[in-house]
Protein backbone atom coordinates (compact mmCIF):
# COMPACT_ATOMS: atom_id res chain seq x y z
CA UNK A 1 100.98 85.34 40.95
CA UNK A 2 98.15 86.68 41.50
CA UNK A 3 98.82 90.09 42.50
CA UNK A 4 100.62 90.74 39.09
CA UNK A 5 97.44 89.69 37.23
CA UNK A 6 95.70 92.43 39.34
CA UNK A 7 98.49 95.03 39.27
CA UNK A 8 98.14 94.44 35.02
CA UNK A 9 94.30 95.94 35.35
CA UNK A 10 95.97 98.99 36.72
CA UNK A 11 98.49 99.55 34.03
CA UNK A 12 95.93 99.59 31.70
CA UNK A 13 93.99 102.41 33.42
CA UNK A 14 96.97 104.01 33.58
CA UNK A 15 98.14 103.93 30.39
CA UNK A 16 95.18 106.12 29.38
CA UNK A 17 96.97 109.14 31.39
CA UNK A 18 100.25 109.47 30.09
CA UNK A 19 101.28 111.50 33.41
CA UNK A 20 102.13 108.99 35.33
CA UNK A 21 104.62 105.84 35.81
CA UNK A 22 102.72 103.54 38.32
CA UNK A 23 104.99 99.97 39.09
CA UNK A 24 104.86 96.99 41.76
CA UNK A 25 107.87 96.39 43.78
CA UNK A 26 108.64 93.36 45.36
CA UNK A 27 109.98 93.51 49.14
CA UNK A 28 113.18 94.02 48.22
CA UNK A 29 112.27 96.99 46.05
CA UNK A 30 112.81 95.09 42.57
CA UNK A 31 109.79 96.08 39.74
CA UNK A 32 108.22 93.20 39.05
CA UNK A 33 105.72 94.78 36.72
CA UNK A 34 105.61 98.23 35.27
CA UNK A 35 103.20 100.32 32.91
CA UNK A 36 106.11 100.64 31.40
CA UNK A 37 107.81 97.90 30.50
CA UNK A 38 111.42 99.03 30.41
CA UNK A 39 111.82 99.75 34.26
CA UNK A 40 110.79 96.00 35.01
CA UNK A 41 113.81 94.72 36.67
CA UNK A 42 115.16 98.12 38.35
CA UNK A 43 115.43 98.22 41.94
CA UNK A 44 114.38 101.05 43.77
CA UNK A 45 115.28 102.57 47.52
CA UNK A 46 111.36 102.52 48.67
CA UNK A 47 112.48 105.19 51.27
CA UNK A 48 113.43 107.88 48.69
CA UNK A 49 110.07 108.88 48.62
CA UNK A 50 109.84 112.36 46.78
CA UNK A 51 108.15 114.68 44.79
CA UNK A 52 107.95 112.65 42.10
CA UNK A 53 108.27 109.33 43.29
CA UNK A 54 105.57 107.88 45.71
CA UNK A 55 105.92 104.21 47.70
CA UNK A 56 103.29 103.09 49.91
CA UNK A 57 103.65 99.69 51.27
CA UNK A 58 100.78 96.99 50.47
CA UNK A 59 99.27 95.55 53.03
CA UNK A 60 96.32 93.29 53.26
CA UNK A 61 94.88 91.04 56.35
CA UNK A 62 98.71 91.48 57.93
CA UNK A 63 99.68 90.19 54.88
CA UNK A 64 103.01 92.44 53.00
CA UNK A 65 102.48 91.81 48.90
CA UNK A 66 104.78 94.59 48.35
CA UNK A 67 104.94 98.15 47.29
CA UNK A 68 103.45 100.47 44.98
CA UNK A 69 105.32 102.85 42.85
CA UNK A 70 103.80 105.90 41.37
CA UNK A 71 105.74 108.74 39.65
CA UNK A 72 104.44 111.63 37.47
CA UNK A 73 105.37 115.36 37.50
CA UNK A 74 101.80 116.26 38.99
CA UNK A 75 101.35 118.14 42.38
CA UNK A 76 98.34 115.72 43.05
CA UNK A 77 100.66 113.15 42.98
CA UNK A 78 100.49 112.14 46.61
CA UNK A 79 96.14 111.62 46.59
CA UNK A 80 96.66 110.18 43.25
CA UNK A 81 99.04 107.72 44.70
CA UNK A 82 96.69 107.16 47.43
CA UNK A 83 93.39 106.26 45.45
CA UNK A 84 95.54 103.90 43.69
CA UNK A 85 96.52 102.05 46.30
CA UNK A 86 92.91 102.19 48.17
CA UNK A 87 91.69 100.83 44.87
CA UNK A 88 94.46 97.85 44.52
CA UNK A 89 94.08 97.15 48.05
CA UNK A 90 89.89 96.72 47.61
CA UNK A 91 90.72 94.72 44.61
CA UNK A 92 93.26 92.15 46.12
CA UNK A 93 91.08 92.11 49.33
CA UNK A 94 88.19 91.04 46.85
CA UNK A 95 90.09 88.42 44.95
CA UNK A 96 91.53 87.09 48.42
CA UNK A 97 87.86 86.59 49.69
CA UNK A 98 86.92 85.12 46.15
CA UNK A 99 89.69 82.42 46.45
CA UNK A 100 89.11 81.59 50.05
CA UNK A 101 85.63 81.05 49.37
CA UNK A 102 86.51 78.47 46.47
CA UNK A 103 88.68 76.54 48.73
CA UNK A 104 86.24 76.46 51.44
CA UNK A 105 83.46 75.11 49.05
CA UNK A 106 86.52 72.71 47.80
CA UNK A 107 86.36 71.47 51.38
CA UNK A 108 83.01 71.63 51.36
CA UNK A 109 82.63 68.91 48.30
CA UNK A 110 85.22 67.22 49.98
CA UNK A 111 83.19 66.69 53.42
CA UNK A 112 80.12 65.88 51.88
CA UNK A 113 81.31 63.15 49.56
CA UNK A 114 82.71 61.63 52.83
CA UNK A 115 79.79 62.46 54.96
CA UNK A 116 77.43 60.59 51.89
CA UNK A 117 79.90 57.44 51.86
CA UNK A 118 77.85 55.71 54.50
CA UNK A 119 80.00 52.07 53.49
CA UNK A 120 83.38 53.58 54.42
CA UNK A 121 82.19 55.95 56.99
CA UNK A 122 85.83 58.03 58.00
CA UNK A 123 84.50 59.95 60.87
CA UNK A 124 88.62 60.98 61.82
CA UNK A 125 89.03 62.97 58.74
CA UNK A 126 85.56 64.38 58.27
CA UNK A 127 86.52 65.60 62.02
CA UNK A 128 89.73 66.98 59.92
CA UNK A 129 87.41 68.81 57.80
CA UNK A 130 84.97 70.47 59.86
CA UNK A 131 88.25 72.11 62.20
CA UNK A 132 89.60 73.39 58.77
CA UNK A 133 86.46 74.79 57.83
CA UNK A 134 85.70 76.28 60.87
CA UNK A 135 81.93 74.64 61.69
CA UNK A 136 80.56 73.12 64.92
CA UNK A 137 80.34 69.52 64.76
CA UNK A 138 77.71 69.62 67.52
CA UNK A 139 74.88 71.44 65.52
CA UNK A 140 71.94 69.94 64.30
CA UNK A 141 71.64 69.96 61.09
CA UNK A 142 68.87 69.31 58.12
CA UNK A 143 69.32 68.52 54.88
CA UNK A 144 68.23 70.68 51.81
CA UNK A 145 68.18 69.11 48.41
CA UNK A 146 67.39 71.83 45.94
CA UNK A 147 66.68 71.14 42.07
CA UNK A 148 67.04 73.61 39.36
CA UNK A 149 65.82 71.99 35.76
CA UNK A 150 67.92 75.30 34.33
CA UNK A 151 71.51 74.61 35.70
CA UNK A 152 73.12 76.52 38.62
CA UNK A 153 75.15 79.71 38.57
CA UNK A 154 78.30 78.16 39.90
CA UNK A 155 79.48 81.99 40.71
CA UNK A 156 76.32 82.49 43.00
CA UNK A 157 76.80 79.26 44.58
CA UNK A 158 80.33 79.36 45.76
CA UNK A 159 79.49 83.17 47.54
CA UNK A 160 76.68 81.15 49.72
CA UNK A 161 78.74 81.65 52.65
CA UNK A 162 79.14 85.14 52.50
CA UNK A 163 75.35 84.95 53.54
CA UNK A 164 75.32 86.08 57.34
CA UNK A 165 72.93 83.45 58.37
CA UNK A 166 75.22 80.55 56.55
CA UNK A 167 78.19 80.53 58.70
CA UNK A 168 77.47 77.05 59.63
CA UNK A 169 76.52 75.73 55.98
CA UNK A 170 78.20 72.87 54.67
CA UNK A 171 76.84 72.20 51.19
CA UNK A 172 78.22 70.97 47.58
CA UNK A 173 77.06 71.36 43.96
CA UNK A 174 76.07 67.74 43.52
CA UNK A 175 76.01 68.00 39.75
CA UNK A 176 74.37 71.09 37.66
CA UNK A 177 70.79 70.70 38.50
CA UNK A 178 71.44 69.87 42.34
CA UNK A 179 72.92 71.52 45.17
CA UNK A 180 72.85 69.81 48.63
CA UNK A 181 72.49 72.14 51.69
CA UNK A 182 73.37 71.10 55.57
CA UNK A 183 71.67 73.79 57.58
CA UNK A 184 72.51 74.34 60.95
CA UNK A 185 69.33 75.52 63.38
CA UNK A 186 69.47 77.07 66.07
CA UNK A 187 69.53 75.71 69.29
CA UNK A 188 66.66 77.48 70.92
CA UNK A 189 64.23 76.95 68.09
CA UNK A 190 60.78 75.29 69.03
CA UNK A 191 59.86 72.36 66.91
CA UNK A 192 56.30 74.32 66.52
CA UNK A 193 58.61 77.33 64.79
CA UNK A 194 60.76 75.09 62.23
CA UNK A 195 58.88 75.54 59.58
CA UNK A 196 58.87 78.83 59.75
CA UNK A 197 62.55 79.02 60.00
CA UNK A 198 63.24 77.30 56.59
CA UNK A 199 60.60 79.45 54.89
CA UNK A 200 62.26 82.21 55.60
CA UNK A 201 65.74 80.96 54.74
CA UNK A 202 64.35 79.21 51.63
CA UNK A 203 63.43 83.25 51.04
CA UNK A 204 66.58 84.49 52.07
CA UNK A 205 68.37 82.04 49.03
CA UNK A 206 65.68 82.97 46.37
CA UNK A 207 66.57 86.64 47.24
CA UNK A 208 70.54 85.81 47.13
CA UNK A 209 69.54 84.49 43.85
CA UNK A 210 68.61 80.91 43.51
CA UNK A 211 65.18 81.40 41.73
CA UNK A 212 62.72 79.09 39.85
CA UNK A 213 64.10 76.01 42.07
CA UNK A 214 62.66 73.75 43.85
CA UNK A 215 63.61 73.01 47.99
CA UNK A 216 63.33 69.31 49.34
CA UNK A 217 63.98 69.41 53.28
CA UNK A 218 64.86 66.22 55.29
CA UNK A 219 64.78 65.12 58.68
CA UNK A 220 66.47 66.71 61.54
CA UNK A 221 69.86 64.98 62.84
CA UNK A 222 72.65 65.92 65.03
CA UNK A 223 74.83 63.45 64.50
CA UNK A 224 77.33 63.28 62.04
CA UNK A 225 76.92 59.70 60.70
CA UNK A 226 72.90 60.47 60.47
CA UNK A 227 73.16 63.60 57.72
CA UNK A 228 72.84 60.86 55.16
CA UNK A 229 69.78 59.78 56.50
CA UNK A 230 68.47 63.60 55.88
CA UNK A 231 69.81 63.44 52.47
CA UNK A 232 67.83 60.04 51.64
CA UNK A 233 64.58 61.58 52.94
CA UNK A 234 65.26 64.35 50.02
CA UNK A 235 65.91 61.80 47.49
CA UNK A 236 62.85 60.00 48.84
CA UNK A 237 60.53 63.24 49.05
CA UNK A 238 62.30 63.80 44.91
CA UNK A 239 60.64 60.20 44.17
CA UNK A 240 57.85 59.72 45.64
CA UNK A 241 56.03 63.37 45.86
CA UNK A 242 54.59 65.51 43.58
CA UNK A 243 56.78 68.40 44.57
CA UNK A 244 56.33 72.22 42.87
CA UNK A 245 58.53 75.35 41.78
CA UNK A 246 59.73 77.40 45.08
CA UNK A 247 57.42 76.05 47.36
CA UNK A 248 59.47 73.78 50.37
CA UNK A 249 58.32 70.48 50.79
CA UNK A 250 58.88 68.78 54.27
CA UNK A 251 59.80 64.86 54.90
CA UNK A 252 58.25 65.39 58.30
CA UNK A 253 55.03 65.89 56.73
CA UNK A 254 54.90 62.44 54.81
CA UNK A 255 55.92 60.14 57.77
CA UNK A 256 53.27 57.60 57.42
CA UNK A 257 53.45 57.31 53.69
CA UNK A 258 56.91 57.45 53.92
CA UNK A 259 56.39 54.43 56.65
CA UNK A 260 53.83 52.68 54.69
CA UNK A 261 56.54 52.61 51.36
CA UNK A 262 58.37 50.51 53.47
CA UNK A 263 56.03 47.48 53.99
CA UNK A 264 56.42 45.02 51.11
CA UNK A 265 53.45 45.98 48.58
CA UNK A 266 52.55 42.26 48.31
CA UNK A 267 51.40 42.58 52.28
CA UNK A 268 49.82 45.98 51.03
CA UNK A 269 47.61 44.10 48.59
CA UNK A 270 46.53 41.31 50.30
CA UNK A 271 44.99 42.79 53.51
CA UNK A 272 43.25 46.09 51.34
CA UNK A 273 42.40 44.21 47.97
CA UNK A 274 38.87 44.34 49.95
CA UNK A 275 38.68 47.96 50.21
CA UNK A 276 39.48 48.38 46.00
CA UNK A 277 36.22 46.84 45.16
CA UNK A 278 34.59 49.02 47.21
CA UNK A 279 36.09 52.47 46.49
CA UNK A 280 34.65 51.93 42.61
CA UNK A 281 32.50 55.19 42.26
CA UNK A 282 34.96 57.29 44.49
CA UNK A 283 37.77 60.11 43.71
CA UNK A 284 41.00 58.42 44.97
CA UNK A 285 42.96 61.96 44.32
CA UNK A 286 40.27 63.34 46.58
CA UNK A 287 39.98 60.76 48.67
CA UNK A 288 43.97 60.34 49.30
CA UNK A 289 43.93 64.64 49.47
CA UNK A 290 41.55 64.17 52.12
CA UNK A 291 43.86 61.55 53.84
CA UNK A 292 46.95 63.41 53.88
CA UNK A 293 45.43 66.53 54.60
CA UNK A 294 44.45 65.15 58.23
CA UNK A 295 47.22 63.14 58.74
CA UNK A 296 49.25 66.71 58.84
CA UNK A 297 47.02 68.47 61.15
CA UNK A 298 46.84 65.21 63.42
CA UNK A 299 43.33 64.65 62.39
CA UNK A 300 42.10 68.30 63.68
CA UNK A 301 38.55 68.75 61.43
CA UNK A 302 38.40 72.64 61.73
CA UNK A 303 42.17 73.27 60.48
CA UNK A 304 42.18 70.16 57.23
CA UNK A 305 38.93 71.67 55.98
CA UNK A 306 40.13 75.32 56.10
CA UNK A 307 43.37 74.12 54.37
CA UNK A 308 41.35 72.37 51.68
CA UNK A 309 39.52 75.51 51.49
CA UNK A 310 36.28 73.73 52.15
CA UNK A 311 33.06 73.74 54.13
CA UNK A 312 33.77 71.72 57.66
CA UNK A 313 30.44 70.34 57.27
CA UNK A 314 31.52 69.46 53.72
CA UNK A 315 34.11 67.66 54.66
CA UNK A 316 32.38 65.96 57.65
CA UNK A 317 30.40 64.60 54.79
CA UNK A 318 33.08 63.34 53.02
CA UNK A 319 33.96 61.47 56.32
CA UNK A 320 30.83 60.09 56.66
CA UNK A 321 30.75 58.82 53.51
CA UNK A 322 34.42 57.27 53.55
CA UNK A 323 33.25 55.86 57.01
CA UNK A 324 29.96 54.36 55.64
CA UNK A 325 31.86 52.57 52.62
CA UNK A 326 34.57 51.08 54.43
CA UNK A 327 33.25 50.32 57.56
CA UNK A 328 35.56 52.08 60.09
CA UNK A 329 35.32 54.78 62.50
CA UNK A 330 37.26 57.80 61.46
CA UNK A 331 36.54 60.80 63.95
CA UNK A 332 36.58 58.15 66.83
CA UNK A 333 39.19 55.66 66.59
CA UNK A 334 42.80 55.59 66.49
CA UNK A 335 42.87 52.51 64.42
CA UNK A 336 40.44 54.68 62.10
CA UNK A 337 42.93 57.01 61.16
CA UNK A 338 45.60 54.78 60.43
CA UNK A 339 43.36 52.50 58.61
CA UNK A 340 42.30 55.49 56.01
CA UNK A 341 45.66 56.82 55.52
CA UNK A 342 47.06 52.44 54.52
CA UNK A 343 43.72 52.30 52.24
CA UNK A 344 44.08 56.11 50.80
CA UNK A 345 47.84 54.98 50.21
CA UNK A 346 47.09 51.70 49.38
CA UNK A 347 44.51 53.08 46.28
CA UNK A 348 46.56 55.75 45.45
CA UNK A 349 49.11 52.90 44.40
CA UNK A 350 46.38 50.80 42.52
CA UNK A 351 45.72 53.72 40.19
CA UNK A 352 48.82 54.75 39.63
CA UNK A 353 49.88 51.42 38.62
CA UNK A 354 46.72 51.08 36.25
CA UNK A 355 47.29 54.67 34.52
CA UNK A 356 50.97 53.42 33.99
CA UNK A 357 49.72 49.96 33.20
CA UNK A 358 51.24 47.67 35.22
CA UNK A 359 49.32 44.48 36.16
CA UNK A 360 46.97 45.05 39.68
């Protein structure tokens, strides 16, 4: 039980002061545990309260676990009797919060694993779940996939919820280096202030505790059957990006090469191999940098160069140049832009493949 194992803590405190007899009585007044050891057993009329004997009821979230029973011949008996009880109460309240929170990230594992089995898909009791924990179905949610090469406190993770802005968290310790996060957003929020919003929660969980990681953040979804696909942008973001320590890294901001992974590289290769011998002489890191860089900012000059932290005429330059060489029309044409993004892509993938040497 655990209210004995607490009430033990106490006996040892109090068997430092040899004053008093402190004991906890059951509801019918039986000692169930004692400092000392022969009254265990004795029952006691909890209503003879008197000098020497003090019973105060214990009472916790209209819960009874009880009484307490201190005796000592002391005329502070009464506030000593009355700190003890404060104290036991604070404890038990503690460890009642503790295991509540376990269960909850019990059901927590629970949900996921079911909401991650996209084969057997049991939407009726992941429904069962969500009452029992007490979340809105009807939130959107995104997935957060965060890695920590050092393990996870397992303590700091199951007290998540106690976070005020993680009422509607549904998350599970994947293993020790991963923990996967369903974050509700609010309704209200403005796609241009997302962003925002998870940089400041990512902040919120690094002051909570969970430093030195790093935070992969999927797509938005608000249906229950999609949070998978959220999860598999993470894993894809985790594969395919070179992602660093506490800095978040969006799926929404790799789209198009996320898009372009998906055509067979065969097709790839056969409509660029053109542009490969011509890009000899020319930074691909730069050049795919460059690419990406624009892509985000929807191909606005002013904002890529200021994020590269270079000149706009610089990069102008650069365009020029890219323009000249591959003999398409950048600044001016749709068909531009997506045709520098499939050939940045496109030799990004040639030299990886020959530093890892694999035939090109």
């Amino acid at each position: 039980m655990m209210l004995v194992e607490i009430f033990k803590e106490f006996i040892n405190v109090v068997k430092e002061n040899q004053k008093y007899i402190i004991g906890l009585l059951n509801q019918d007044g039986y000692v169930i545990s004692c400092s000392k050891e022969e009254y265990i057993g004795y029952k006691f009329d909890i209503k003879d309260c008197h000098a020497d004997n003090m019973f105060y009821e214990i009472r916790v979230r209209n819960q009874d676990y009880g009484y307490i029973w201190v005796s000592g011949d002391d005329e502070n008996l009464k506030m000593i009797s009355s700190l003890l009880l404060d104290s036991l109460k604070t404890r038990l309240m503690y460890e009642i919060n503790t295991s509540s929170l376990k269960q909850k990230v019990t059901k927590d594992d629970e949900l996921i694993k079911y909401l991650l089995n996209a084969e057997h898909f049991d939407l009726n009791h992941i429904l069962d779940l969500i009452n029992q924990l007490g979340v809105d179905k009807n939130k959107t949610r995104v997935a957060i996939y965060i890695v920590n090469n050092e393990g996870f406190n397992a303590e700091e993770i199951v007290r998540l919820k106690l976070k005020p802005d993680s009422k509607e968290l549904i998350y599970s310790l994947l293993d020790n280096n991963s923990l996967l996060l369903f974050k509700d957003i609010p309704d209200d929020l403005e796609n241009t202030g997302i962003k925002r919003y998870f940089r400041k929660y990512i902040r919120s969980l690094q002051d909570w505790g969970l430093q030195s990681c790093s935070y992969l953040i999927g797509s938005m979804q608000n249906k229950l059957k999609q949070y998978i696909i959220s999860y598999q942008n993470c894993l894809w973001l985790k594969n395919n990006v070179q992602f660093s320590i506490d800095e978040p890294l969006f799926f929404m901001d790799y789209l198009f090469e996320y898009f372009a992974s998906k055509v067979p590289s065969d097709d790839v290769r056969n409509i660029f191999d053109f542009y490969k011998d011509r890009s000899k002489g020319i930074d691909i890191d730069e050049l795919t940098t460059i690419a990406n860089q624009l892509f985000i900012n929807d191909y606005n000059i002013t904002q890529t160069a200021e994020d590269l932290y270079l000149h706009k005429n610089t990069l102008i330059y650069k365009l020029k140049k890219y323009e000249e060489i591959f003999n398409i029309d950048i600044r001016g044409s749709f068909q531009g832009k997506v045709l520098l993004a499939l050939i940045a892509s496109t030799l990004s993938e040639y030299q990886r493949q020959k530093q890892v040497g694999e035939k090109v």
